[in-house]
Protein backbone atom coordinates (compact mmCIF):
# COMPACT_ATOMS: atom_id res chain seq x y z
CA UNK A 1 -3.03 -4.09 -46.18
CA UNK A 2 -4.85 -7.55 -46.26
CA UNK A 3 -6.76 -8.77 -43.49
CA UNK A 4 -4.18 -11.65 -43.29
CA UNK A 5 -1.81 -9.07 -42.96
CA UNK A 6 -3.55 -7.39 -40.05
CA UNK A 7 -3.94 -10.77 -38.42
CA UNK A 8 -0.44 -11.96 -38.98
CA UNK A 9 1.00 -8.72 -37.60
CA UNK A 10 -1.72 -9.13 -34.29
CA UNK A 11 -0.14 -12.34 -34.02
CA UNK A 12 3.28 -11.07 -34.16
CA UNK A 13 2.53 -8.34 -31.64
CA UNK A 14 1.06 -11.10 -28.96
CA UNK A 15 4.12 -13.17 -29.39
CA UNK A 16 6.80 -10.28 -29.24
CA UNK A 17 9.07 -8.97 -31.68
CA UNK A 18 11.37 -12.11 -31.54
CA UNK A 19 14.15 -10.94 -29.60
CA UNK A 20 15.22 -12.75 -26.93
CA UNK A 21 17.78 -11.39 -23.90
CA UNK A 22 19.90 -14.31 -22.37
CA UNK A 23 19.19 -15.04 -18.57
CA UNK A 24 22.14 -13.59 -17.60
CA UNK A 25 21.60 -10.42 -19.90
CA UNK A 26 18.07 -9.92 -18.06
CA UNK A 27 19.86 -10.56 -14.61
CA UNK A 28 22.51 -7.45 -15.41
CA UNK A 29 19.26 -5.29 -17.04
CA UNK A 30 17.69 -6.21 -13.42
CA UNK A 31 20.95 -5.59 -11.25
CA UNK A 32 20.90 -1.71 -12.75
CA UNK A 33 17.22 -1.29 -12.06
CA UNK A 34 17.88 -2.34 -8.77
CA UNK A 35 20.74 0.03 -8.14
CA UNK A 36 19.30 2.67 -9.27
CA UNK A 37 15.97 2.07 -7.21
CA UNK A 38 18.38 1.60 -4.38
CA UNK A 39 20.14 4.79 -5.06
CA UNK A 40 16.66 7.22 -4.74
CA UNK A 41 16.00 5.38 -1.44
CA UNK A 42 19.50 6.62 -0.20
CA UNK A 43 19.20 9.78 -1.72
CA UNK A 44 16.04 10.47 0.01
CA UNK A 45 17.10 8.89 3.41
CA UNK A 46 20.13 10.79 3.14
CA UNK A 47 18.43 14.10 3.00
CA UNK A 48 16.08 12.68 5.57
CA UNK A 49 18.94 12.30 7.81
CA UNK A 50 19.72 16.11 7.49
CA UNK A 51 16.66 17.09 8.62
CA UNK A 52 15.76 14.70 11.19
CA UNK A 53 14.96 16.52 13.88
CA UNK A 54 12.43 18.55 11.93
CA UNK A 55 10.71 15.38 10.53
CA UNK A 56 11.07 13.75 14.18
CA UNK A 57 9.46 17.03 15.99
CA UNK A 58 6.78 17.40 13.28
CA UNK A 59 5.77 14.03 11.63
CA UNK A 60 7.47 10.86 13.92
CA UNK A 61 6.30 12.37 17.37
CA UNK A 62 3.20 14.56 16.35
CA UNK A 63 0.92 11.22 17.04
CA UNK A 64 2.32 11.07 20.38
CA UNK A 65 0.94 14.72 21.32
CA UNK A 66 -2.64 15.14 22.19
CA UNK A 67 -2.92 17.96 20.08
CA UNK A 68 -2.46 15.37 16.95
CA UNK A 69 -5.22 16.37 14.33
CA UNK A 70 -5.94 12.91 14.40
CA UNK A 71 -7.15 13.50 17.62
CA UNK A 72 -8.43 16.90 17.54
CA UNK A 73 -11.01 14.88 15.20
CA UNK A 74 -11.93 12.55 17.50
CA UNK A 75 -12.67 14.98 20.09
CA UNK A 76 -14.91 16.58 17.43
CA UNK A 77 -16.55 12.92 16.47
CA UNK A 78 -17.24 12.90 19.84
CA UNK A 79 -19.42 15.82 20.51
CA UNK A 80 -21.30 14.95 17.62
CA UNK A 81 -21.71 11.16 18.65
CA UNK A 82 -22.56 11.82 22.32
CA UNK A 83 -19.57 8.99 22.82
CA UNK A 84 -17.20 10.94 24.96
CA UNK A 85 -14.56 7.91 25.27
CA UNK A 86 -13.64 9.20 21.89
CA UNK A 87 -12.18 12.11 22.43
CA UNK A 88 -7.96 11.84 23.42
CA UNK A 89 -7.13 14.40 26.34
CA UNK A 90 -4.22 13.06 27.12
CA UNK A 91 -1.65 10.15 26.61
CA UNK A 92 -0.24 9.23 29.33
CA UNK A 93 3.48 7.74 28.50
CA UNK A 94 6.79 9.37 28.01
CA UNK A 95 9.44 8.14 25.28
CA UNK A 96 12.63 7.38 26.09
CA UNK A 97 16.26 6.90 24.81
CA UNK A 98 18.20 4.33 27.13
CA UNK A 99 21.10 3.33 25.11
CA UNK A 100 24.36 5.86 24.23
CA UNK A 101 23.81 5.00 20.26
CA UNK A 102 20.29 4.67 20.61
CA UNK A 103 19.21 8.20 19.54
CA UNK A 104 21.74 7.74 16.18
CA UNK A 105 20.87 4.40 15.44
CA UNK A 106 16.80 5.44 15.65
CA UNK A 107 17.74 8.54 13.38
CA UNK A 108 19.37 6.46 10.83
CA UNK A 109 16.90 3.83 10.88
CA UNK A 110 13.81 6.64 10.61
CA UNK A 111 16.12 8.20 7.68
CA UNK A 112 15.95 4.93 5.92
CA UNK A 113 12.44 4.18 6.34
CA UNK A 114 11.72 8.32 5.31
CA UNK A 115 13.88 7.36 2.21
CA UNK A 116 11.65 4.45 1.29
CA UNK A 117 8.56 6.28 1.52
CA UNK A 118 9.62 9.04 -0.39
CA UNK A 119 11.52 7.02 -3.01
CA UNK A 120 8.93 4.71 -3.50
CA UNK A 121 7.26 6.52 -6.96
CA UNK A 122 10.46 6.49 -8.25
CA UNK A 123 12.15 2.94 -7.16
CA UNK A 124 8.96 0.97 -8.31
CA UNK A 125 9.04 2.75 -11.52
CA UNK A 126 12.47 1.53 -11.98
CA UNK A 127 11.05 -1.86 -11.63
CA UNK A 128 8.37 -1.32 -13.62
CA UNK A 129 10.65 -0.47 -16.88
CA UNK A 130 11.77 -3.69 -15.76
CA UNK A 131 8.86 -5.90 -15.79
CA UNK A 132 6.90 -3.91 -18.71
CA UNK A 133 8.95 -5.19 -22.06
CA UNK A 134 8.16 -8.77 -20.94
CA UNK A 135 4.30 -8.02 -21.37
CA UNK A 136 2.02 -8.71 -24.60
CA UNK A 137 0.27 -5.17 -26.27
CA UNK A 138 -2.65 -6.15 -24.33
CA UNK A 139 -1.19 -6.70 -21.30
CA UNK A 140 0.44 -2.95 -21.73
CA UNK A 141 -2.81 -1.65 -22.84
CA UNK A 142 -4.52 -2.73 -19.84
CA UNK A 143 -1.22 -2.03 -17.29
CA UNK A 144 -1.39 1.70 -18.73
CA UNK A 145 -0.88 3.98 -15.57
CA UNK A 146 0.21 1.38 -12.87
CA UNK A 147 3.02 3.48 -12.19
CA UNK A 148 0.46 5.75 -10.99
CA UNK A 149 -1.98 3.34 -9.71
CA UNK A 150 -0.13 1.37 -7.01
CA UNK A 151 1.74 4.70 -6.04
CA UNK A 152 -1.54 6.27 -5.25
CA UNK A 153 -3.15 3.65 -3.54
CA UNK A 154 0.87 3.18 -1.48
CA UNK A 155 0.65 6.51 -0.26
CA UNK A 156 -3.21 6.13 0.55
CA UNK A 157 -2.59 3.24 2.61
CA UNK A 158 0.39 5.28 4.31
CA UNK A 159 -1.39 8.52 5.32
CA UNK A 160 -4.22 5.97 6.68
CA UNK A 161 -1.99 4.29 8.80
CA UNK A 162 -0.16 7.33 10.08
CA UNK A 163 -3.53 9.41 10.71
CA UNK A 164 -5.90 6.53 11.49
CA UNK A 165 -4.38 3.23 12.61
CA UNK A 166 -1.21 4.37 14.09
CA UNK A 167 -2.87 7.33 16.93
CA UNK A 168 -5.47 4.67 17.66
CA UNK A 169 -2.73 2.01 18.68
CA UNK A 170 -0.72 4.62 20.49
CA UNK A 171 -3.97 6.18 22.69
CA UNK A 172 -4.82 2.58 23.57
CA UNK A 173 -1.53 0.81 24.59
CA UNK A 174 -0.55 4.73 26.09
CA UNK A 175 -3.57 4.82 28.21
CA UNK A 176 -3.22 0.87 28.83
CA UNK A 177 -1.99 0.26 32.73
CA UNK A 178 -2.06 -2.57 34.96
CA UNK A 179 -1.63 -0.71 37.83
CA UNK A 180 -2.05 3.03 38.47
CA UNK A 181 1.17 3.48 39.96
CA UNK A 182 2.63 2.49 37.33
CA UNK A 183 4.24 4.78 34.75
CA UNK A 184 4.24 3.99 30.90
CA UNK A 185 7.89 4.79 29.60
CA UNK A 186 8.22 3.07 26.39
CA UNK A 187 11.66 3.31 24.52
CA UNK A 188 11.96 5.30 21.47
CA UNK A 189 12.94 1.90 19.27
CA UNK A 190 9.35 0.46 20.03
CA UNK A 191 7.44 3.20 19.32
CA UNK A 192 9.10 3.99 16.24
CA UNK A 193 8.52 0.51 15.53
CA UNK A 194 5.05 0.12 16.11
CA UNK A 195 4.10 3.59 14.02
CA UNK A 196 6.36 2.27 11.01
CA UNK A 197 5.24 -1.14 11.51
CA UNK A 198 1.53 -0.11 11.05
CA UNK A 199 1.82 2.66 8.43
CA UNK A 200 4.27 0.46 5.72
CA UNK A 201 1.40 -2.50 6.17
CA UNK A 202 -1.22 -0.16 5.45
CA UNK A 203 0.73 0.75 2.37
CA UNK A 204 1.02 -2.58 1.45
CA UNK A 205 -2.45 -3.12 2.29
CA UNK A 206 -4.16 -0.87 0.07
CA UNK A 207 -2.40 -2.74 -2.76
CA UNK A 208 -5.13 -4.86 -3.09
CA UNK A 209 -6.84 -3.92 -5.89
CA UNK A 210 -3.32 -4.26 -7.80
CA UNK A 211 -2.86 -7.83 -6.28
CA UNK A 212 -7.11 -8.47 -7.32
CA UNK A 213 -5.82 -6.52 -11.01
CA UNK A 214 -3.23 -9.68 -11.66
CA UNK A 215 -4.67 -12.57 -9.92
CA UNK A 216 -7.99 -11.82 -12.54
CA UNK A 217 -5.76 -11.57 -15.53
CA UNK A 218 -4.53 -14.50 -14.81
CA UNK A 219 -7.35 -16.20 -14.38
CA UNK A 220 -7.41 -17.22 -10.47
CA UNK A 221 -9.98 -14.71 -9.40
CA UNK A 222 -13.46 -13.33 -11.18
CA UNK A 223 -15.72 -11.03 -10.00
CA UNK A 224 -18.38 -13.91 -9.32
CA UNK A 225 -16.14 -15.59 -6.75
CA UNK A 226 -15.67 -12.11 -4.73
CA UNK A 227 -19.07 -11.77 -4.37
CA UNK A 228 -19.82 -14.83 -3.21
CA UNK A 229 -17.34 -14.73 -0.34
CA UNK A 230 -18.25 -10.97 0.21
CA UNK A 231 -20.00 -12.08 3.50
CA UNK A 232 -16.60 -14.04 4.51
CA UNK A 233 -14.24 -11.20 3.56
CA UNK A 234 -16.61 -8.82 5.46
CA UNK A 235 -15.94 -11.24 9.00
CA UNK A 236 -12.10 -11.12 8.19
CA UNK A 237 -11.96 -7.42 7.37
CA UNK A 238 -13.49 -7.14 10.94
CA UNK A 239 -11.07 -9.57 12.53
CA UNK A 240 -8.18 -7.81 11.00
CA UNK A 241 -9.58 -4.27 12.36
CA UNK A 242 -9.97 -5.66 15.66
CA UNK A 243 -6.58 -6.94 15.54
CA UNK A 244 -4.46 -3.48 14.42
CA UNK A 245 -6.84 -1.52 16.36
CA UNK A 246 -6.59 -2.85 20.15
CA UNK A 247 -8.56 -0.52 21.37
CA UNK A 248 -12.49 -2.56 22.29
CA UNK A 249 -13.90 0.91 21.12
CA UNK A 250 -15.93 -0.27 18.64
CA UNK A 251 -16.28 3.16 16.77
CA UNK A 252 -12.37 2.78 16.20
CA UNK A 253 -12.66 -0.35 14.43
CA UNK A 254 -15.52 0.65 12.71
CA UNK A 255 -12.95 3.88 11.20
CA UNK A 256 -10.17 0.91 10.28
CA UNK A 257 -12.83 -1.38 8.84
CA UNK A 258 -14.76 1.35 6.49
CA UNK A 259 -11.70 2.13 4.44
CA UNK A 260 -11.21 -1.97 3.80
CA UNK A 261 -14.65 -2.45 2.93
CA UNK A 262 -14.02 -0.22 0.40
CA UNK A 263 -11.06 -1.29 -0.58
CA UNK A 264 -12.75 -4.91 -1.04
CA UNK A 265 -15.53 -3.38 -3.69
CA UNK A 266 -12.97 -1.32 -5.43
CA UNK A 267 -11.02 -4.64 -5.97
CA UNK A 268 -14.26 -6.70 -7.34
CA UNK A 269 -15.16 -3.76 -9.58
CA UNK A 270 -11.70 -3.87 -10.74
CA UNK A 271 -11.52 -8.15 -11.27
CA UNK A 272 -15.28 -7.35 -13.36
CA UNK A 273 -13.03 -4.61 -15.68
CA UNK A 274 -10.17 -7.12 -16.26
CA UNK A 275 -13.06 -9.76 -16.86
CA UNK A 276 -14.52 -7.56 -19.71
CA UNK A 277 -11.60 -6.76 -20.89
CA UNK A 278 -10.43 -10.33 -21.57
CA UNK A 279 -13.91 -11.58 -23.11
CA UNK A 280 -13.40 -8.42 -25.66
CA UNK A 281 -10.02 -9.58 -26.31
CA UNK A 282 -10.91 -12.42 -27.22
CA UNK A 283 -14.12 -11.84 -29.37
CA UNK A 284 -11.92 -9.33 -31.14
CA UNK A 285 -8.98 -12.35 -31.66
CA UNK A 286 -12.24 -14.57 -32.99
CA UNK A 287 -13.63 -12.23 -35.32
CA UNK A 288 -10.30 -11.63 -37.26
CA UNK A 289 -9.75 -15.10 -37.41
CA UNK A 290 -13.18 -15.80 -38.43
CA UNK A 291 -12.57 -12.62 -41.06
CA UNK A 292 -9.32 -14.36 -42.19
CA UNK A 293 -10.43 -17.62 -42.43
CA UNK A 294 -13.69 -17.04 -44.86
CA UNK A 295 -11.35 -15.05 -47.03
């Protein structure tokens, strides 16, 4: 095969194969990704709801206990630290159900959220057989293993909400009184809000690298301009600890703000790959052109 050939079928490969699906074709390829993503999140909140009370005693209302490994680490933290405000003794609130439907209506809301979390590998790959056709070679070269990718980093972000953020909320709004006589009761809705509340963000949070991943191949972030606000992202990173962890302890911020630091650096290291990766792209697309053209 000629190098024409080979540059003519690189061509060809950039600019698809030539098919083209109607609108309303891609809309009904869509619709049964979406169903089917749909369906693993019921499947999984279905069998969720079965065993609800063994995922509410052991997962939902384990950060409400003082005896939450979350805690049990603190406690440790604290001996070594010499900061004995770390260490969780006690929490003092109880949780309450005050409607007649309210214990059903948490269980199937809790089932549904369960579902999502556990569906999630699955329902985003559905979406990603989706998206994946539309992309050039390159672009599937350099997507290889997002599936993976953005699952790992969801269910990073989730465990680090559920062990980190989530008992640090609870042990400072628990322990937070205005008056010593009075007793912390909070209903069983808001607390299940607040620990879902922080543990999907997280998830969502720790996508950042993925968002940093597409906003470089497109060309509206490089590695130069993330290091050159690193001192401004470091002051927001802060903000946003201080802000989903309540507590003034500043060791507890610190614990939220390492893990986004990191996060941050992951994310420039990962806009300076996508950066290479272009630039030998496009050397490569230059020298078989060049190649071609002197022949």
């Amino acid at each position: 095969m000629s190098l024409d050939q080979d540059f003519d079928r690189e061509q060809d490969d950039e600019d698809g194969d030539g098919k083209e699906m109607s609108f309303l074709s891609h809309l009904e390829e869509l619709r049964w990704h979406v169903i089917r993503a749909g369906a693993s999140i019921l499947v999984f909140a279905i069998l969720a709801f079965i065993y609800i009370q063994e995922i509410y005693h052991y997962v939902i209302i384990a950060p409400s206990q003082p005896d939450f490994w979350t805690y049990r680490m603190l406690c440790k933290l604290s001996e070594v630290t010499g900061y004995e405000d770390l260490c969780v003794k006690s929490l003092n609130f109880k949780l309450q159900v005050i409607g007649m439907g309210d214990a059903f209506t948490m269980s199937m809301t809790s089932s549904v959220i369960a579902g999502l979390v556990f569906a999630f590998p699955y329902a985003f790959w559905e979406i990603w057989r989706f998206i994946e056709p539309g992309l050039k070679p390159s672009e599937k070269r350099s997507a290889r293993g997002a599936v993976f990718y953005v699952t790992f980093l969801f269910f990073s972000g989730v465990l680090f909400g559920y062990y980190v953020v989530s008992p640090l909320a609870i042990n400072f709004l628990a322990n937070y009184t205005l008056d010593p006589t009075i007793i912390n009761e909070f209903s069983l809705a808001s607390y299940i809000s607040l620990v879902s509340t922080l543990t999907l963000a997280c998830g969502v949070a720790f996508q950042l690298p993925i968002v940093v991943y597409v906003l470089s191949r497109i060309g509206v972030l490089t590695p130069a301009f993330m290091r050159e606000y690193r001192k401004h992202s470091m002051i927001v990173i802060l903000i946003v600890a201080a802000v989903i962890t309540p507590s003034p302890d500043i060791y507890s911020q610190v614990l939220v703000a390492i893990p986004l630091f990191l996060l941050y650096e992951l994310s420039i290291m990962v806009s300076a790959k996508v950066e290479r990766e272009k630039l030998a792209e496009e050397q490569r697309l230059a020298k078989l052109g060049g190649t071609t053209t002197e022949d």
